[in-house]
N, C-alpha and C. Protein backbone atom coordinates (compact mmCIF):
# COMPACT_ATOMS: atom_id res chain seq x y z
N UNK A 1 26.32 4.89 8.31
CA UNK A 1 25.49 3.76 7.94
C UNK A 1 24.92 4.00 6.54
N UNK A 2 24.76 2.72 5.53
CA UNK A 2 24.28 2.84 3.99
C UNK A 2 23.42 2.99 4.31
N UNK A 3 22.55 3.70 3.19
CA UNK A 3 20.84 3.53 3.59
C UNK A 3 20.35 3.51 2.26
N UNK A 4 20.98 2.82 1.34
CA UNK A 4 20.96 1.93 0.06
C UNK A 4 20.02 1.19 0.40
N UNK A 5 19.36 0.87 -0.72
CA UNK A 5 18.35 -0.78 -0.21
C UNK A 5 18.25 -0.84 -2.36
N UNK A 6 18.29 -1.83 -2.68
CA UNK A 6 18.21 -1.98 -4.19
C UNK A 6 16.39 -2.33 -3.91
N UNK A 7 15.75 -1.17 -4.82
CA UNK A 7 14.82 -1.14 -5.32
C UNK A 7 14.65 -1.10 -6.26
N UNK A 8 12.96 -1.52 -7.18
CA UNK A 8 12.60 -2.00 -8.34
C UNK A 8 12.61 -2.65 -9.29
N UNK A 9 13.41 -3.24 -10.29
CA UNK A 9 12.80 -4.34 -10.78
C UNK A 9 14.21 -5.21 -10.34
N UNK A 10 14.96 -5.04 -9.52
CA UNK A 10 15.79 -5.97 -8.62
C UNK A 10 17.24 -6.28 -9.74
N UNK A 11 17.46 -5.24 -10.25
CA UNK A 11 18.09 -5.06 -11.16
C UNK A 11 19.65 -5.46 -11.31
N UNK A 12 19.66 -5.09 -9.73
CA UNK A 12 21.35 -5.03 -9.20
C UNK A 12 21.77 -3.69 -8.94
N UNK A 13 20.62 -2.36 -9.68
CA UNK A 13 21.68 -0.95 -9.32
C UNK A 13 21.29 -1.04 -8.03
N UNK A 14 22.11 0.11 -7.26
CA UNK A 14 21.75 0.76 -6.11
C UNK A 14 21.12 2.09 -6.49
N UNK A 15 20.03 2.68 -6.23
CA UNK A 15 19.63 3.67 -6.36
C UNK A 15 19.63 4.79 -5.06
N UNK A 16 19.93 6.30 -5.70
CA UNK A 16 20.20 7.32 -4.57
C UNK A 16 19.02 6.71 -3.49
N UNK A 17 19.56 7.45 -1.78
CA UNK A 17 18.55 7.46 -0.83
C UNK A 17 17.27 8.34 -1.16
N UNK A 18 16.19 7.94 -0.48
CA UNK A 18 14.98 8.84 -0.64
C UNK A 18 14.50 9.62 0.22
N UNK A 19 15.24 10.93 -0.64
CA UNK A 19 15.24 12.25 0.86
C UNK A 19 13.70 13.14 0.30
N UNK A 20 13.27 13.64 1.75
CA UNK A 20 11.79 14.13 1.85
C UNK A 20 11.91 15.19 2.65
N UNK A 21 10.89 16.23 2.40
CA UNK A 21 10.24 17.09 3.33
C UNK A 21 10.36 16.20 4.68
N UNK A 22 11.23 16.69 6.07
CA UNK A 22 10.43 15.64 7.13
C UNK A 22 9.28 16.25 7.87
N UNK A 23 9.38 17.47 7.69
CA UNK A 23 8.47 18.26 8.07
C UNK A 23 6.64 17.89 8.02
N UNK A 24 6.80 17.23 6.66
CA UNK A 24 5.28 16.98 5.80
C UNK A 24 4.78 15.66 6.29
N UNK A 25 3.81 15.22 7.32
CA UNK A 25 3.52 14.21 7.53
C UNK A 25 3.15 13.39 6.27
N UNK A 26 2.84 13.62 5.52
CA UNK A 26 2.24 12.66 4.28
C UNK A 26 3.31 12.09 3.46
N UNK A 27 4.14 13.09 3.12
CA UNK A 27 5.27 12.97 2.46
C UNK A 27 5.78 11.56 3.63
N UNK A 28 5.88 12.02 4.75
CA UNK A 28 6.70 10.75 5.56
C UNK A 28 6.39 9.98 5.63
N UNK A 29 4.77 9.40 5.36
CA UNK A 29 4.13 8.43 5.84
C UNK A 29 4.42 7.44 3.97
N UNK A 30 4.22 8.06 3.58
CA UNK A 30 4.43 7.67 1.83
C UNK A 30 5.68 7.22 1.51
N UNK A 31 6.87 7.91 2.07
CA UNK A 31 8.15 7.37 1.82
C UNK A 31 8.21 6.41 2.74
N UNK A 32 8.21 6.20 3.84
CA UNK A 32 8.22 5.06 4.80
C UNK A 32 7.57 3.64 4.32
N UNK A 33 6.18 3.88 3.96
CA UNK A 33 5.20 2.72 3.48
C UNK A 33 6.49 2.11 2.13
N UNK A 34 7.09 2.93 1.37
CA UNK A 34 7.00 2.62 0.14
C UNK A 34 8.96 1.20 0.86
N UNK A 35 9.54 2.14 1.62
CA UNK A 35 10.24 1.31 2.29
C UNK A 35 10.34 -0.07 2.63
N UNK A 36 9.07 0.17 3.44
CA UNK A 36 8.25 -1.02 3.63
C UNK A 36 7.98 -1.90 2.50
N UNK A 37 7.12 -1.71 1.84
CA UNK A 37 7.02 -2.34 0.56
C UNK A 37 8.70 -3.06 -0.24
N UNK A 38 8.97 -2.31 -0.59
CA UNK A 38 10.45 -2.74 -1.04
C UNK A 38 11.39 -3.75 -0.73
N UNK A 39 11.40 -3.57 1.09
CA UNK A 39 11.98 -4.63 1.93
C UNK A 39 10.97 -6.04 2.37
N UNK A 40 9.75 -5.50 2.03
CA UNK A 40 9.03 -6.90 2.04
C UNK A 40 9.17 -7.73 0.45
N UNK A 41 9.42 -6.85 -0.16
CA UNK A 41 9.25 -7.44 -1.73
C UNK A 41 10.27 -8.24 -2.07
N UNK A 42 11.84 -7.89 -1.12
CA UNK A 42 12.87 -8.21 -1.39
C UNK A 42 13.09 -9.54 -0.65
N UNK A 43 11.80 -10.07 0.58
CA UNK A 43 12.24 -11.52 0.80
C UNK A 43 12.03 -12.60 -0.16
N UNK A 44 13.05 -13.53 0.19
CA UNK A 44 12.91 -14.70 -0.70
C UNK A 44 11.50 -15.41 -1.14
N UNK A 45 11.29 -15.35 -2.49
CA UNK A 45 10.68 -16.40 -3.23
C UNK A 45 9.39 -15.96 -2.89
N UNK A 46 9.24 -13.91 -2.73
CA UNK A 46 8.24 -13.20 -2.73
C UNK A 46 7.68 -12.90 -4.25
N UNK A 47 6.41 -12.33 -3.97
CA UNK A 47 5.97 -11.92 -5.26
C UNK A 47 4.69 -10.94 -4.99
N UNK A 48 4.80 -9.73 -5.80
CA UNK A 48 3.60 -9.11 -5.28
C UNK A 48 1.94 -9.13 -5.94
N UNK A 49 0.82 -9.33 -4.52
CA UNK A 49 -0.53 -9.78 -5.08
C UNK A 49 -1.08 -8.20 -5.27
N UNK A 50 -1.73 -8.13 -6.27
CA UNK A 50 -2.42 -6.55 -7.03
C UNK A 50 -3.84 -6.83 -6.58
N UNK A 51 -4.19 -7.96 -5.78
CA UNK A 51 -5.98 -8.05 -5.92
C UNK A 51 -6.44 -6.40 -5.44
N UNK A 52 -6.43 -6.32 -3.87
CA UNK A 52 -6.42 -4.82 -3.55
C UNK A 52 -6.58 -3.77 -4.51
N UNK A 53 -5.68 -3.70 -4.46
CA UNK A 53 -5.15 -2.52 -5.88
C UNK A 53 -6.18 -2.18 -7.37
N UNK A 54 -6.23 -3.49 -7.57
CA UNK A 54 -6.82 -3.57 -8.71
C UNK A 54 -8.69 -3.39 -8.56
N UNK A 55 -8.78 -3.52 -7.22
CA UNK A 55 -10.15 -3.54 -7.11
C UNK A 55 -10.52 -1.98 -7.10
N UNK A 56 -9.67 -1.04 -6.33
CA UNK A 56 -10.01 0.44 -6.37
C UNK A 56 -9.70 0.64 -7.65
N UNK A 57 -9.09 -0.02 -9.11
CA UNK A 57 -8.65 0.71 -10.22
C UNK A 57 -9.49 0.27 -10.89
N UNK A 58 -10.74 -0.85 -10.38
CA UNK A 58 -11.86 -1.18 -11.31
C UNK A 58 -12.88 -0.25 -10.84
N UNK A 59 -13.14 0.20 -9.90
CA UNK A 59 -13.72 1.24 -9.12
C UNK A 59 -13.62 2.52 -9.92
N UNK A 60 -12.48 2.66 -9.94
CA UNK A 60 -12.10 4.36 -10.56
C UNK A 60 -12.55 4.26 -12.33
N UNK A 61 -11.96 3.24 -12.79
CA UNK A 61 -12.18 3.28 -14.58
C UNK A 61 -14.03 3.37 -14.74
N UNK A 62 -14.45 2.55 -13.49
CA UNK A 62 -16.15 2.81 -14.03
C UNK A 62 -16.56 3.89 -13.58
N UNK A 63 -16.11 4.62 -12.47
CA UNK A 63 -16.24 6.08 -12.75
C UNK A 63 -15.67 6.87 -13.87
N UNK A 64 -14.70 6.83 -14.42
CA UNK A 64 -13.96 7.37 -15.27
C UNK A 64 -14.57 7.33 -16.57
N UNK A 65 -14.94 5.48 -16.57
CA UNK A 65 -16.12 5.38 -18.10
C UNK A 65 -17.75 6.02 -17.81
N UNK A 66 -17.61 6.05 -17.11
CA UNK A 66 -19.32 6.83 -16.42
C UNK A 66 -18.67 8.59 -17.35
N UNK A 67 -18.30 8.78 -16.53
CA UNK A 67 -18.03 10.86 -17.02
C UNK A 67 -18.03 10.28 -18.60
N UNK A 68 -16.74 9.67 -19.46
CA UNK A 68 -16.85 9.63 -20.67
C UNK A 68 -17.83 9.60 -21.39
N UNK A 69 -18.84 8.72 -20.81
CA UNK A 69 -20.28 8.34 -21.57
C UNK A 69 -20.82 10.13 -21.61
N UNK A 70 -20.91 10.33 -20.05
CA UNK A 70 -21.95 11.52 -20.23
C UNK A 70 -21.23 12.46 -21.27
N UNK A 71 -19.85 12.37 -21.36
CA UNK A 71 -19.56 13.52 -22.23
C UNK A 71 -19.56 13.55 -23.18
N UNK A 72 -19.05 12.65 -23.54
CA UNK A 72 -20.13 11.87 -25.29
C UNK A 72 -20.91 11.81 -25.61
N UNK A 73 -21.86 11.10 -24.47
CA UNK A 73 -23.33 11.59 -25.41
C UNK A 73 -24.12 12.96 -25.55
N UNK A 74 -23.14 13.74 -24.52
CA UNK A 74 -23.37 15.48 -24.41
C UNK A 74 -22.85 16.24 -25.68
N UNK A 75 -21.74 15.68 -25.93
CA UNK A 75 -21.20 16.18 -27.11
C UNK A 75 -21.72 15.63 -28.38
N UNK A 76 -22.59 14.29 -28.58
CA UNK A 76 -23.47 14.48 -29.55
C UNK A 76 -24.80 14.50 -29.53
N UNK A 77 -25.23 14.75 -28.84
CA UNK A 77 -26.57 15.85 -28.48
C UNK A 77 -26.53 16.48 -27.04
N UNK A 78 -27.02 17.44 -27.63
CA UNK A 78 -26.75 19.20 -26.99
C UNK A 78 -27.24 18.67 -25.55
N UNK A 79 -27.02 19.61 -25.20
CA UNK A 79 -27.68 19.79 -23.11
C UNK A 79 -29.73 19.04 -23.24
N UNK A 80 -29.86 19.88 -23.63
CA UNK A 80 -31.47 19.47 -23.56
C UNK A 80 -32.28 18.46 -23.94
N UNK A 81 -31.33 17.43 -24.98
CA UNK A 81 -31.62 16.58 -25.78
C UNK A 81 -31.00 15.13 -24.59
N UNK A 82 -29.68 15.33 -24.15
CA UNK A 82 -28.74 14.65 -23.35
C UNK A 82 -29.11 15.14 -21.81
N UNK A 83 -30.41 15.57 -21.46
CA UNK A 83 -30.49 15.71 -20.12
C UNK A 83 -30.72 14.22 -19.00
N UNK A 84 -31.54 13.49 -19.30
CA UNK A 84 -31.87 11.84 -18.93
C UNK A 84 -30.40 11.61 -18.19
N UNK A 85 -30.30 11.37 -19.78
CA UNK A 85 -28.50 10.62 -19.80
C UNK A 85 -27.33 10.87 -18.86
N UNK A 86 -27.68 12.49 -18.81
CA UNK A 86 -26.42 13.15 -17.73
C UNK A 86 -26.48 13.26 -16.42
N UNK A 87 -28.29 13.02 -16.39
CA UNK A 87 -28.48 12.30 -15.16
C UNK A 87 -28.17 11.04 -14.44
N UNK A 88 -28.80 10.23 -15.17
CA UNK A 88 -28.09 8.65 -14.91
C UNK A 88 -26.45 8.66 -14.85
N UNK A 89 -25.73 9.34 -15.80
CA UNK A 89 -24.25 9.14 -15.34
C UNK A 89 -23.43 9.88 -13.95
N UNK A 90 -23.94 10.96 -13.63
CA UNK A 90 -23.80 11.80 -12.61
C UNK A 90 -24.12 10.72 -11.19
N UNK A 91 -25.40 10.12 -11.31
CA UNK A 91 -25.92 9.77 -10.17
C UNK A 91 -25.37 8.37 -9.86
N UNK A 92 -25.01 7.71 -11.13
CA UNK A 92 -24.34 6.48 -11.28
C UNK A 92 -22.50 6.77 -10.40
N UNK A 93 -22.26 7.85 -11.38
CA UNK A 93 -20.66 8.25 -11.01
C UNK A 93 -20.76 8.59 -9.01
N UNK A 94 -21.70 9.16 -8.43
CA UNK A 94 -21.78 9.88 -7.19
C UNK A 94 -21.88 8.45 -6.36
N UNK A 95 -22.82 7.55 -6.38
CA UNK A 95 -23.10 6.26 -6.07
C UNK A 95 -21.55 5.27 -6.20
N UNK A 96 -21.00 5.09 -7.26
CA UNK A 96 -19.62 4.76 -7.43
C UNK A 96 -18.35 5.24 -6.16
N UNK A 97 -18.51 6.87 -6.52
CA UNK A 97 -17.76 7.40 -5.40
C UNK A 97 -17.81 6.75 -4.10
N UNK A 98 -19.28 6.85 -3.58
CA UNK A 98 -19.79 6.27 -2.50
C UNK A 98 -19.02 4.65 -2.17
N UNK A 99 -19.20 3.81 -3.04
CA UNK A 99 -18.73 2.47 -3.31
C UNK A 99 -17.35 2.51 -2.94
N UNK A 100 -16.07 3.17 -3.36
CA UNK A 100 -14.62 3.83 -3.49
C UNK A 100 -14.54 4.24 -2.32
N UNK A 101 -15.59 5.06 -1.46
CA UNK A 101 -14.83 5.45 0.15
C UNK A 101 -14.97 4.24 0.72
N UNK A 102 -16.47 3.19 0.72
CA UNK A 102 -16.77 1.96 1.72
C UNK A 102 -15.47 1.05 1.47
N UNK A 103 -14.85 1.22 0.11
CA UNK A 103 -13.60 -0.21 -0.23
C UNK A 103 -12.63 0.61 0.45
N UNK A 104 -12.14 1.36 0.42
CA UNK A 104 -11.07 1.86 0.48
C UNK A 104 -10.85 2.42 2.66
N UNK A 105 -12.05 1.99 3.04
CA UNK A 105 -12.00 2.00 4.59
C UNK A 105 -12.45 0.93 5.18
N UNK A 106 -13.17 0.23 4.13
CA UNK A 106 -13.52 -1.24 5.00
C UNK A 106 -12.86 -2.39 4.35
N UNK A 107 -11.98 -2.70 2.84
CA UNK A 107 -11.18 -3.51 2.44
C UNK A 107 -9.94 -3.20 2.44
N UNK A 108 -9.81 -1.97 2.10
CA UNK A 108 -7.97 -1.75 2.20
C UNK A 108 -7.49 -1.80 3.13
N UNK A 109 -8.20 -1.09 4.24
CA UNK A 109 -8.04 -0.58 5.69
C UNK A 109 -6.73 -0.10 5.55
N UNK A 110 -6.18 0.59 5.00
CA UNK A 110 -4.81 1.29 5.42
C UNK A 110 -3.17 0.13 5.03
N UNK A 111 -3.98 -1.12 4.09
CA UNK A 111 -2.74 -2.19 3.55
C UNK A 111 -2.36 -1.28 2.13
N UNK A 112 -1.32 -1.51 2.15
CA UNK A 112 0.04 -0.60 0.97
C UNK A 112 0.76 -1.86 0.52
N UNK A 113 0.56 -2.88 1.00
CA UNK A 113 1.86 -3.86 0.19
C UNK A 113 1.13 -5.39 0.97
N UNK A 114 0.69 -6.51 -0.17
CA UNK A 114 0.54 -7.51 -0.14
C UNK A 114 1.57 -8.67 -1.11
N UNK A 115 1.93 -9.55 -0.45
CA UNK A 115 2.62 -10.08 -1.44
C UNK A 115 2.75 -11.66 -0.52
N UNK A 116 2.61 -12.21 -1.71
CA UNK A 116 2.85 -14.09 -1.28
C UNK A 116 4.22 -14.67 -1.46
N UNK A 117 4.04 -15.65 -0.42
CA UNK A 117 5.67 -16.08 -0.64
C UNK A 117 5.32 -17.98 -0.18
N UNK A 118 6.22 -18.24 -1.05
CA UNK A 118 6.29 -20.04 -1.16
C UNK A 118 7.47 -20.08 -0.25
N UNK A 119 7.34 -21.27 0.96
CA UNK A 119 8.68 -21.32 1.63
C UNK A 119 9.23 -22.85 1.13
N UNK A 120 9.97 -23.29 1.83
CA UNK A 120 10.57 -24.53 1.44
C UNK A 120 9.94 -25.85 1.04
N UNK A 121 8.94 -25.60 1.90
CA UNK A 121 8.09 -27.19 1.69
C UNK A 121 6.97 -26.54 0.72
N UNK A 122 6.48 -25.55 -0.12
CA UNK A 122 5.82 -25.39 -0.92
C UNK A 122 4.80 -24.39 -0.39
N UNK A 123 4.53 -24.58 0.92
CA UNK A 123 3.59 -23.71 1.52
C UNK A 123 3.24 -22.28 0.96
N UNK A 124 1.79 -22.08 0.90
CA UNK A 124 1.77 -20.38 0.93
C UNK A 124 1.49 -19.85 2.05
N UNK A 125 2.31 -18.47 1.77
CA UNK A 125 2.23 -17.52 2.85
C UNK A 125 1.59 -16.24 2.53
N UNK A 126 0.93 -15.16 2.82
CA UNK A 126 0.10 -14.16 2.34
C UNK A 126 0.67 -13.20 3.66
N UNK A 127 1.67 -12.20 2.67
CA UNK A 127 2.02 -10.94 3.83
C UNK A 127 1.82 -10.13 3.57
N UNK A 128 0.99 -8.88 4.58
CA UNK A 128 0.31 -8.02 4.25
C UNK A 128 0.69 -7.04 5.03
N UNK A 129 0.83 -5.44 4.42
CA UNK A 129 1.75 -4.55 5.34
C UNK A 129 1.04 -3.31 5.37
N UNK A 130 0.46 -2.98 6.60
CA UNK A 130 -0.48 -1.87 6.43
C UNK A 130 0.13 -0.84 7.76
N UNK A 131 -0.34 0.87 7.22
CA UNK A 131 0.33 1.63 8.40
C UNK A 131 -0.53 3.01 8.83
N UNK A 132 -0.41 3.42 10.04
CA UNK A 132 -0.87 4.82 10.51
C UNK A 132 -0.08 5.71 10.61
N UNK A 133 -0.03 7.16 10.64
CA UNK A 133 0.10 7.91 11.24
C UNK A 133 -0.71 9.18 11.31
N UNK A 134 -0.81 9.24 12.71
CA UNK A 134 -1.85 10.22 13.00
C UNK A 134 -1.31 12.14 12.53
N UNK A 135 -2.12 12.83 12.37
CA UNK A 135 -1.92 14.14 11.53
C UNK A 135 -0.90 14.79 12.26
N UNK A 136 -0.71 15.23 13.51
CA UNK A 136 0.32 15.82 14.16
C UNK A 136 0.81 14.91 15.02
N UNK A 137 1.43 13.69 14.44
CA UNK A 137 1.95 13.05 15.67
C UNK A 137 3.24 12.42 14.49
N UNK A 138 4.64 12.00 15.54
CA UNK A 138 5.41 11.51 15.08
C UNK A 138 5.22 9.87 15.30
N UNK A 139 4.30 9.53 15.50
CA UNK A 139 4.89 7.98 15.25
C UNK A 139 4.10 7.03 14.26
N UNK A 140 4.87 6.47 13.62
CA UNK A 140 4.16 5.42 12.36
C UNK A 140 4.36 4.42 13.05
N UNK A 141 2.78 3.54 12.98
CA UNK A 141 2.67 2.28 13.36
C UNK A 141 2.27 1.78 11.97
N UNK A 142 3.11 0.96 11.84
CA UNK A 142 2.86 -0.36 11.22
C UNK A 142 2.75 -1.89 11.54
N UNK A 143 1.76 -2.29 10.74
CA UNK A 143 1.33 -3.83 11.02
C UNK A 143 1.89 -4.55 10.31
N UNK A 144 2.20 -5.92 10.24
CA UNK A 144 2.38 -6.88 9.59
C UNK A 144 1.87 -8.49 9.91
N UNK A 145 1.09 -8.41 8.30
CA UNK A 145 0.05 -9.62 9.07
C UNK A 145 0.65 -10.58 7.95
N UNK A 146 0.52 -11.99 8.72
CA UNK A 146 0.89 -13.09 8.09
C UNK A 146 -0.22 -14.43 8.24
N UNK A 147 -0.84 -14.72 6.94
CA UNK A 147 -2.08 -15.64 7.00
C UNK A 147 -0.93 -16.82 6.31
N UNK A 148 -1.69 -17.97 6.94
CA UNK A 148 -1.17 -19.37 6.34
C UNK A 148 -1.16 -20.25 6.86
N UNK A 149 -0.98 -21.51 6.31
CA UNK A 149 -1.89 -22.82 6.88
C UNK A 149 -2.24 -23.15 7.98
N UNK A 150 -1.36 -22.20 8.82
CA UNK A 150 -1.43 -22.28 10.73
C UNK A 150 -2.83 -21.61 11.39
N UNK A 151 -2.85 -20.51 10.27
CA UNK A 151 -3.71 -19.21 10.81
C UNK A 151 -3.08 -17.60 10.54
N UNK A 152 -3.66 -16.88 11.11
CA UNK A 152 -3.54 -15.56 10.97
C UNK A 152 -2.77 -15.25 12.25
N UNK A 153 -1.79 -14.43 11.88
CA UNK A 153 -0.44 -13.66 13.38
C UNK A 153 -0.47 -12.26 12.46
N UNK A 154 0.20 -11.48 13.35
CA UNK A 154 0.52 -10.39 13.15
C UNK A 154 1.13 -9.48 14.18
N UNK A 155 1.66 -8.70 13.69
CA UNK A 155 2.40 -8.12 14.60
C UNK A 155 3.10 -6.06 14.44
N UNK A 156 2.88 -5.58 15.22
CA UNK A 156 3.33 -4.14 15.48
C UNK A 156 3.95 -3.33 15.50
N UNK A 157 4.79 -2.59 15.14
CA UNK A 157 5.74 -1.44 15.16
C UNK A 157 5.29 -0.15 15.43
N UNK A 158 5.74 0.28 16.38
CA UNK A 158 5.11 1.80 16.68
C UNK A 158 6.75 2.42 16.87
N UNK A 159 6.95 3.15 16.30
CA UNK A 159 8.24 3.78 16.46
C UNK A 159 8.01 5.24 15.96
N UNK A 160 9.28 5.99 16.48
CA UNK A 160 8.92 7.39 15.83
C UNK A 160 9.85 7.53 14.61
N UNK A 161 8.94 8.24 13.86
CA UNK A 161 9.38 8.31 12.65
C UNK A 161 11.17 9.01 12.24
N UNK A 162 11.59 9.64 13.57
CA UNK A 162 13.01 9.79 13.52
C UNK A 162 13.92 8.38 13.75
N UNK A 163 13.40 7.47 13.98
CA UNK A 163 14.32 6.22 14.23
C UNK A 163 14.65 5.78 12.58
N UNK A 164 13.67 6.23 11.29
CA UNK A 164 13.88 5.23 10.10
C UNK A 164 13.92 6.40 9.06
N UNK A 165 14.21 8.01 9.52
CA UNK A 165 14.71 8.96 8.77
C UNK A 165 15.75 9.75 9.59
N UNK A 166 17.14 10.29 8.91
CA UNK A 166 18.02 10.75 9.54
C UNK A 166 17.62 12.46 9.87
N UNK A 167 18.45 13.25 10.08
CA UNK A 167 18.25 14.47 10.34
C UNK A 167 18.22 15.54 8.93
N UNK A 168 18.29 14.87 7.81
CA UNK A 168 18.63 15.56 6.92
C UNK A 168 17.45 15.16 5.77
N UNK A 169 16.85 14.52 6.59
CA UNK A 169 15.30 14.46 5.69
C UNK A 169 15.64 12.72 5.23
N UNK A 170 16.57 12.35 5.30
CA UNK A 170 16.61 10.80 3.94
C UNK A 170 16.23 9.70 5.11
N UNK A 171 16.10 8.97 4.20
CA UNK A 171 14.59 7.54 4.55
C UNK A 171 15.88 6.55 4.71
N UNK A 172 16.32 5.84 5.68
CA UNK A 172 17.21 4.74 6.60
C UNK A 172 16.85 3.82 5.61
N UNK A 173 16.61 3.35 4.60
CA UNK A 173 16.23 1.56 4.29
C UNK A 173 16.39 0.85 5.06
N UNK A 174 17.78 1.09 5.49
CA UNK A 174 18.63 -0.35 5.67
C UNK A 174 18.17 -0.60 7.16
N UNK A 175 17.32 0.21 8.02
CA UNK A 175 16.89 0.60 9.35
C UNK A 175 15.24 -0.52 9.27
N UNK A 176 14.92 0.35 8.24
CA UNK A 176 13.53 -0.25 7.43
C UNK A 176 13.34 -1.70 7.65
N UNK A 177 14.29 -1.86 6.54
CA UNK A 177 14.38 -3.14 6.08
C UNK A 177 15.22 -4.81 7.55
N UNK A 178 16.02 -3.97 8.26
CA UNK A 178 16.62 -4.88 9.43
C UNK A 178 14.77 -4.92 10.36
N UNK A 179 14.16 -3.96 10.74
CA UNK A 179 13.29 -3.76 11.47
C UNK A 179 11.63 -4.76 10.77
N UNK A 180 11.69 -4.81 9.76
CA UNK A 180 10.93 -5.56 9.24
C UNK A 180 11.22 -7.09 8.73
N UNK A 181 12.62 -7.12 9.06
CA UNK A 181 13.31 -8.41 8.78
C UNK A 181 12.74 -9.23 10.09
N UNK A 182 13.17 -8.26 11.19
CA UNK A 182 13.12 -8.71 12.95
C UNK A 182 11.51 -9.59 13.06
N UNK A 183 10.80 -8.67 12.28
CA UNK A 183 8.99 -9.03 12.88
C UNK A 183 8.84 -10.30 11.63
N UNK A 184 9.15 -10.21 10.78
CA UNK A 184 8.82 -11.84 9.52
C UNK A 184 9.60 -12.91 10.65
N UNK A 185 10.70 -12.37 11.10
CA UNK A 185 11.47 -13.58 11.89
C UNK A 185 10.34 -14.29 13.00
N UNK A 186 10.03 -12.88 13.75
CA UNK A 186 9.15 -13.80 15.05
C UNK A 186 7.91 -14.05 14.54
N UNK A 187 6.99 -13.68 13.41
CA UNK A 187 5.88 -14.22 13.24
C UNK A 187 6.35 -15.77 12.14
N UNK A 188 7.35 -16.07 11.91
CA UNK A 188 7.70 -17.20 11.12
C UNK A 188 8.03 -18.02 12.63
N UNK A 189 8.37 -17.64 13.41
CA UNK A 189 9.19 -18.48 15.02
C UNK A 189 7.58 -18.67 15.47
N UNK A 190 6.83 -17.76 15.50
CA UNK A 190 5.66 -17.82 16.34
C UNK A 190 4.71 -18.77 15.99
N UNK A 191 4.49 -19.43 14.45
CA UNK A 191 3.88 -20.74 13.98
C UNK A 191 4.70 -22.23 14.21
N UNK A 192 6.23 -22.06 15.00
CA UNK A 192 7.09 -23.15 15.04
C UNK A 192 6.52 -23.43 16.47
N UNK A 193 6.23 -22.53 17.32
CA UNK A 193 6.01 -22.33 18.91
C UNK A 193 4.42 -22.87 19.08
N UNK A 194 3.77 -22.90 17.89
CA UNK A 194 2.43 -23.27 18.29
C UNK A 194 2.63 -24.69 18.20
């Protein structure tokens, strides 16, 4: 079986499979998500939304511009002169941090891939693909939620992570991608049924 899937900017190459440590839960959970992502990106008349994303990278730069300040204004006046200052940025930057764990467990919740899609009659659709796996356990559950004019569905995958990597460490796409094809099908059937 291929386990090709054309990723990135949809180019036309085929790029090698993506072989991993299988050993390394993180490593697996990272190559899998990114799977995911790819084969959701690749349905029709998709496009991917950065809001998410972009909110932890406005998060991080004002921490990032926080340290700069203090180190600047440390570096033009000395420690004793720049003490105030390195306070306020420290306590500002620690407070920030704080801000970065609450988004990143109460807005991200564990979503890796959002992306909208226009279907035939114009409609939007908002699909959102978020996943677990627990530290010593083989199985990745993933969600897939679908908001749109009907309402909110979603739906489950709990499988073990040997069903969508072979024995030799490499990542199935084409396993991926049929298996995530299956669940857009019944949550697209499941707004025809209401």
């Amino acid at each position: 079986m291929s386990s090709k899937l054309k990723r990135g900017d949809n180019s036309g190459k085929e790029e090698e499979p993506v072989k991993i440590n299988k050993w390394d839960g993180t490593a697996v959970k990272h190559a899998l998500d990114d799977s995911v992502k790819t084969a959701l990106m690749n349905l029709p008349n998709m496009k991917e939304h950065h809001a998410i994303i972009d909110g932890r990278l406005l998060i991080c730069a004002l921490a990032v511009s926080t340290a700069l300040v203090a180190l600047g204004y440390d570096y033009q006046y000395s420690f004793p002169a720049s003490k105030r200052v390195l306070i306020v940025c420290v306590c500002f930057y620690f407070f920030l941090m704080g801000v970065l764990t609450i988004y990143t467990s109460y807005v991200e919740k564990g979503i890796f891939a959002v992306g909208n899609q226009k279907d035939e009659k114009g409609n939007q659709k908002r699909w959102q693909a978020s996943s677990d796996m627990k530290k010593y356990d083989d199985k990745y559950e993933l969600t897939i939620q679908l908001q749109d004019c009907h309402g909110v569905r979603e739906a489950t995958i709990d499988k073990s992570v040997a069903y969508f990597i072979d024995s030799n460490g490499t990542v199935l796409d084409d396993l991926m991608a049929n298996e995530l094809n299956r669940v857009v099908k019944s949550l697209n059937t499941d707004k025809k049924d209401k």
